[in-house]
N, C-alpha and C. Protein backbone atom coordinates (compact mmCIF):
# COMPACT_ATOMS: atom_id res chain seq x y z
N UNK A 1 -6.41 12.42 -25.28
CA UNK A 1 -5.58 11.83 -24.23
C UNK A 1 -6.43 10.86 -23.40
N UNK A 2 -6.15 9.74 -23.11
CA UNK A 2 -6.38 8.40 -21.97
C UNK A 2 -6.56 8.68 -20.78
N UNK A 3 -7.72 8.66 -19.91
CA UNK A 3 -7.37 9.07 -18.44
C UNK A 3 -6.98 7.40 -18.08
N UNK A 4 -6.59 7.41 -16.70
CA UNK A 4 -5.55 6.67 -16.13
C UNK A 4 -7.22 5.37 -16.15
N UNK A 5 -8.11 6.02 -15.60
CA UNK A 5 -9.35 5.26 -15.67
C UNK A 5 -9.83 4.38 -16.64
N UNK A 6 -9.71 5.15 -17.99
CA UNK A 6 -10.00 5.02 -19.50
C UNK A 6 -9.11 3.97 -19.97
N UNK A 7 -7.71 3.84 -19.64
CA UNK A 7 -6.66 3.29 -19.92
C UNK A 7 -6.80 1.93 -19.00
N UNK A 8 -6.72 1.87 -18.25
CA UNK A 8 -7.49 0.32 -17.22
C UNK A 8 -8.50 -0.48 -18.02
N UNK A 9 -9.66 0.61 -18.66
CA UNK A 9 -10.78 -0.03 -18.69
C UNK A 9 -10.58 -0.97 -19.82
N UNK A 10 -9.97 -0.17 -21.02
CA UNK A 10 -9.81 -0.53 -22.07
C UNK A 10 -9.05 -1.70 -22.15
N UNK A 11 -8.07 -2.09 -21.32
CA UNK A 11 -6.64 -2.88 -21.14
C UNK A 11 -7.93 -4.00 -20.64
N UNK A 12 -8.92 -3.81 -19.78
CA UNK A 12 -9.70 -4.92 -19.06
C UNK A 12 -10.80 -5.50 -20.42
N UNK A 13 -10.89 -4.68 -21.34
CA UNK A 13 -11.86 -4.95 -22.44
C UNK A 13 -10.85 -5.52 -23.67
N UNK A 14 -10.00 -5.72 -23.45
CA UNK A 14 -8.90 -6.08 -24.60
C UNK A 14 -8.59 -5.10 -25.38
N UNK A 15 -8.63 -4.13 -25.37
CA UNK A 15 -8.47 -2.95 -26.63
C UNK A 15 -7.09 -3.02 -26.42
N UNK A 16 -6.72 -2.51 -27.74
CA UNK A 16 -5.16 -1.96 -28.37
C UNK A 16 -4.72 -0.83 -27.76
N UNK A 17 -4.14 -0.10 -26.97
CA UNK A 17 -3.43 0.46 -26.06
C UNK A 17 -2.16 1.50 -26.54
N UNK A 18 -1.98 2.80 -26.62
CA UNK A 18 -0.88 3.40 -26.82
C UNK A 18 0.10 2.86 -26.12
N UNK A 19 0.19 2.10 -24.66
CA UNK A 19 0.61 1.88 -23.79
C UNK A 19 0.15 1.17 -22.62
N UNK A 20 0.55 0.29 -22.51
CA UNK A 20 -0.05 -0.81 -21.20
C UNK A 20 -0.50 0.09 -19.84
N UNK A 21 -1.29 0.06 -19.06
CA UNK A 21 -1.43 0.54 -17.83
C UNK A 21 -0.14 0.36 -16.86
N UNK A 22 0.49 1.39 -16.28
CA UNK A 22 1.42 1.13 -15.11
C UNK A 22 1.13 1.38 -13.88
N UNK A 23 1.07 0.57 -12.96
CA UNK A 23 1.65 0.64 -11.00
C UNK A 23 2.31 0.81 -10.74
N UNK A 24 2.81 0.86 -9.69
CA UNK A 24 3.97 0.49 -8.85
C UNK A 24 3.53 1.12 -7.46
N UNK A 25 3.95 0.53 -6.51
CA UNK A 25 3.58 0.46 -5.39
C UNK A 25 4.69 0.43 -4.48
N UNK A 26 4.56 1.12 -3.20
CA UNK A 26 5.45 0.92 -1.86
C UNK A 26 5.13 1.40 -0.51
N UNK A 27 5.58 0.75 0.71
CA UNK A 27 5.34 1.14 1.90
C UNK A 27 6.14 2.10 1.94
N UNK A 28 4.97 2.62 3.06
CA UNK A 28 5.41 3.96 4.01
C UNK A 28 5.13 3.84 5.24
N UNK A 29 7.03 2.72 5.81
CA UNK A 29 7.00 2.60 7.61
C UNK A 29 7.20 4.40 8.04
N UNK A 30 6.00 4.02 8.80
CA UNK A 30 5.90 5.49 10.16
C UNK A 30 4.78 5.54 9.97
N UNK A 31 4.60 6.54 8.41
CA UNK A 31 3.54 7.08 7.67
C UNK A 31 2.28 5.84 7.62
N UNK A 32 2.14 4.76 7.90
CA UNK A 32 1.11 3.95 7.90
C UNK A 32 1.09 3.51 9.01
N UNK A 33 1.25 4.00 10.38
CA UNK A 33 0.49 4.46 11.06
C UNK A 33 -0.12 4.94 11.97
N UNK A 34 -0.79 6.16 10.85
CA UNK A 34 -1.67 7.01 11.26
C UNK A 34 -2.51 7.45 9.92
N UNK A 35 -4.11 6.82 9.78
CA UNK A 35 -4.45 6.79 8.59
C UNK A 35 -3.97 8.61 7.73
N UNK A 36 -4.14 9.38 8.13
CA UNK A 36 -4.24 10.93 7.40
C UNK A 36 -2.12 10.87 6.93
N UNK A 37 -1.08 10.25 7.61
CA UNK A 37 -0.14 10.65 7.16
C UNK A 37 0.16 9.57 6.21
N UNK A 38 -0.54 8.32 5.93
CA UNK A 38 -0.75 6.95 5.03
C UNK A 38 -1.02 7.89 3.87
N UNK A 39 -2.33 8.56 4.05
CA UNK A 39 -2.88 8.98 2.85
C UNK A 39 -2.13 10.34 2.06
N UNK A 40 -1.60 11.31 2.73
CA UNK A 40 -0.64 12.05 2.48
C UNK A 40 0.83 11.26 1.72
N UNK A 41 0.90 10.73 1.82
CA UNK A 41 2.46 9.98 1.43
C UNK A 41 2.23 8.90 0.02
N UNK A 42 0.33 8.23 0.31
CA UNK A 42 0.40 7.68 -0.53
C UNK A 42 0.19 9.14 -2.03
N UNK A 43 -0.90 10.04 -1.83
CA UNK A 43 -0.79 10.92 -2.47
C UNK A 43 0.29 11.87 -2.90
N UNK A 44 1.37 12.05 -2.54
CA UNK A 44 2.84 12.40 -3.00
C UNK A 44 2.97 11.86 -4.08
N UNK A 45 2.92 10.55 -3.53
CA UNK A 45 3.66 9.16 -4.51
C UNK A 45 3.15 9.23 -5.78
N UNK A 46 1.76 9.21 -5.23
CA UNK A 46 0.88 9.18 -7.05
C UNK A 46 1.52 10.68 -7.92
N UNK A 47 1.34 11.60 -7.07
CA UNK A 47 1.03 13.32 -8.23
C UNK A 47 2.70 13.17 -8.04
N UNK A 48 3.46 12.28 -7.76
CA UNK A 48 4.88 12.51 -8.40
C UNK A 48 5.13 11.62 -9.33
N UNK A 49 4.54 10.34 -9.80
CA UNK A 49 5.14 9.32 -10.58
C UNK A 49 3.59 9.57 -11.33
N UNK A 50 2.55 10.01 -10.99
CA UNK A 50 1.68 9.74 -12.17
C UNK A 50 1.01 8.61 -12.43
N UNK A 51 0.84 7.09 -11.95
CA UNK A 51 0.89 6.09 -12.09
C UNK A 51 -0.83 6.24 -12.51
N UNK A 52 -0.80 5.12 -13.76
CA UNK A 52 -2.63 4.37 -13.88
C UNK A 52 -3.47 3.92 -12.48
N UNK A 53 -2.75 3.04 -11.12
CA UNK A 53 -3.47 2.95 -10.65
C UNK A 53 -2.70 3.21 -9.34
N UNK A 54 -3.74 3.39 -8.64
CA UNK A 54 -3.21 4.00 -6.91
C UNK A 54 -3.42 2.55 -5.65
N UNK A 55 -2.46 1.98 -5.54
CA UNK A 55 -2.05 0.75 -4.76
C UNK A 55 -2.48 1.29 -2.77
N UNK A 56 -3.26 0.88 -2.34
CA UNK A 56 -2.79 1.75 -0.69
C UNK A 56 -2.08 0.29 0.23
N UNK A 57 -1.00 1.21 0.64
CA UNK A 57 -0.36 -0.21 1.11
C UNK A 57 0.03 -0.19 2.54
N UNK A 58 -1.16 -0.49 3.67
CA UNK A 58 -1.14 -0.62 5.29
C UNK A 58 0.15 -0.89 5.37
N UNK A 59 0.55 -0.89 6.72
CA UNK A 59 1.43 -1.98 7.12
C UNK A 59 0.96 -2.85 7.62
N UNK A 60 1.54 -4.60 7.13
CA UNK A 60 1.31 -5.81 7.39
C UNK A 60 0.54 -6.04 8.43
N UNK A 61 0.64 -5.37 9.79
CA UNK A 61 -0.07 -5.71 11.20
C UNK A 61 -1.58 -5.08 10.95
N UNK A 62 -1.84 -4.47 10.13
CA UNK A 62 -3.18 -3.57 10.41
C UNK A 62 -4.24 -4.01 10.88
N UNK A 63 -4.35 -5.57 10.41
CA UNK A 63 -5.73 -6.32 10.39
C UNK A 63 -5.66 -6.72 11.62
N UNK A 64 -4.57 -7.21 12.47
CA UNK A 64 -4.19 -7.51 13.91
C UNK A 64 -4.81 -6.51 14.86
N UNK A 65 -4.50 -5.62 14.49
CA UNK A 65 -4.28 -4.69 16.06
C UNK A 65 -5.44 -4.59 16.71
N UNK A 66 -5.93 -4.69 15.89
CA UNK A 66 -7.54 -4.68 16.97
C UNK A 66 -8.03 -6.35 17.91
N UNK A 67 -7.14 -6.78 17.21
CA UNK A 67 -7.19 -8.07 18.42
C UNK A 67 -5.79 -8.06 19.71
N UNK A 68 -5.51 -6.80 19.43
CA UNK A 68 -4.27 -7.05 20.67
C UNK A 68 -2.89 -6.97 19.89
N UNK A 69 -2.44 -7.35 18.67
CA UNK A 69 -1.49 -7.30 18.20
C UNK A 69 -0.81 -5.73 18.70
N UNK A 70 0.37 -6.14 18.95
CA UNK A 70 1.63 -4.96 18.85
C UNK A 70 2.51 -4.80 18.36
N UNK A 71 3.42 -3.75 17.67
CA UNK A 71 4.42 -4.07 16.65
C UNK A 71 4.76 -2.53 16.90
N UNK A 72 6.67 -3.15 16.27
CA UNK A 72 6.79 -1.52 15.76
C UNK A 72 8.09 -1.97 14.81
N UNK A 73 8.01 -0.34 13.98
CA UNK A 73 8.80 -0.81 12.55
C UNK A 73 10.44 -0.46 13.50
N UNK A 74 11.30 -1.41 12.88
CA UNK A 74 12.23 -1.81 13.38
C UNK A 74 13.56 -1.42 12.24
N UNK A 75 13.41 -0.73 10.96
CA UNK A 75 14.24 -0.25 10.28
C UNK A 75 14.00 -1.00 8.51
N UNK A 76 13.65 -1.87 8.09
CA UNK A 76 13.04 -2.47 7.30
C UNK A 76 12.73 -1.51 6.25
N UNK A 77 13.24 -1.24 5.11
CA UNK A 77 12.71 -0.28 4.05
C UNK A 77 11.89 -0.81 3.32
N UNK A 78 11.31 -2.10 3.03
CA UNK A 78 9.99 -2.12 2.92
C UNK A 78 8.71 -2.36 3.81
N UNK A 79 9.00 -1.93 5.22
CA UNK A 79 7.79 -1.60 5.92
C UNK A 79 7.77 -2.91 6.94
N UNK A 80 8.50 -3.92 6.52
CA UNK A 80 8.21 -4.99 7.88
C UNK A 80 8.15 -4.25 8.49
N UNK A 81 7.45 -5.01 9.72
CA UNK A 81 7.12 -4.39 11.23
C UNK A 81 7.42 -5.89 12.54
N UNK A 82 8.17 -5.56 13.27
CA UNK A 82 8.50 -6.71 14.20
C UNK A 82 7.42 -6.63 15.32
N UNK A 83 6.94 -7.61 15.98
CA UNK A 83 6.10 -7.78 16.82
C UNK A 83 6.46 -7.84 18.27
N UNK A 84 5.66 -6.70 18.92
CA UNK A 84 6.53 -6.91 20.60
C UNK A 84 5.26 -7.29 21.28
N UNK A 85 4.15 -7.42 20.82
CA UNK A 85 2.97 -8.14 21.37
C UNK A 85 2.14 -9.16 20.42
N UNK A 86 2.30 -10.43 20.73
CA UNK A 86 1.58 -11.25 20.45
C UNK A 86 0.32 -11.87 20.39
N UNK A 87 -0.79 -12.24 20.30
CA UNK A 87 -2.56 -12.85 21.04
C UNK A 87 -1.97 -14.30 20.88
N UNK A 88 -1.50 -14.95 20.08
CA UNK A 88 -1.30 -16.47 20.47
C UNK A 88 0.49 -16.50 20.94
N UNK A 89 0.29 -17.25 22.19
CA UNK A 89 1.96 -17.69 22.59
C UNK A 89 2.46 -18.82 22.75
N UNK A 90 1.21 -19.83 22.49
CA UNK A 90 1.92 -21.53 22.47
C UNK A 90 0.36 -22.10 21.28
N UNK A 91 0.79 -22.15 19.91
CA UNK A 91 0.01 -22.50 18.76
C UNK A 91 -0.23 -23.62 19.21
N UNK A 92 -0.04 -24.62 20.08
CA UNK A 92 -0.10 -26.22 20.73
C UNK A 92 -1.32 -26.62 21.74
């Protein structure tokens, strides 16, 4: 049997394949954030679908917030997040 590892590597070396490597990926608005319930939800996801590779998927603002950015998820099932604090307010 192929570990999910084995199966990547081979697909990256050109080898012939029982089967192509599969992803799939999705947000988790709430659950991203707070890193420990991100990582809980993303781990569900995997040991329920099994997938070759494990995607971690922030929400969009993450890289912001430490400059002041504010946001909150606003109903969006893939994880947009609307902004109620801004750092730039006239780009001019």
């Amino acid at each position: 049997m192929t570990t999910h590892k084995e199966r990547i590597q081979a697909c990256l070396n050109d080898e012939i394949l029982e089967r192509p490597p599969v992803a799939l990926w999705r947000h988790f608005p709430v659950d991203d954030q707070d890193p420990k319930s991100l990582a809980d939800a993303t781990l569900h996801f995997q040991r329920t679908y099994d997938f070759d590779l494990v995607k971690v998927t922030p929400a969009s603002s993450f890289c912001a917030k430490d400059w002041g950015v504010e946001d909150e998820w606003i109903g969006h099932t893939e994880g947009t997040r609307g902004y109620t604090k801004r750092i730039i307010h006239d780009p001019h």
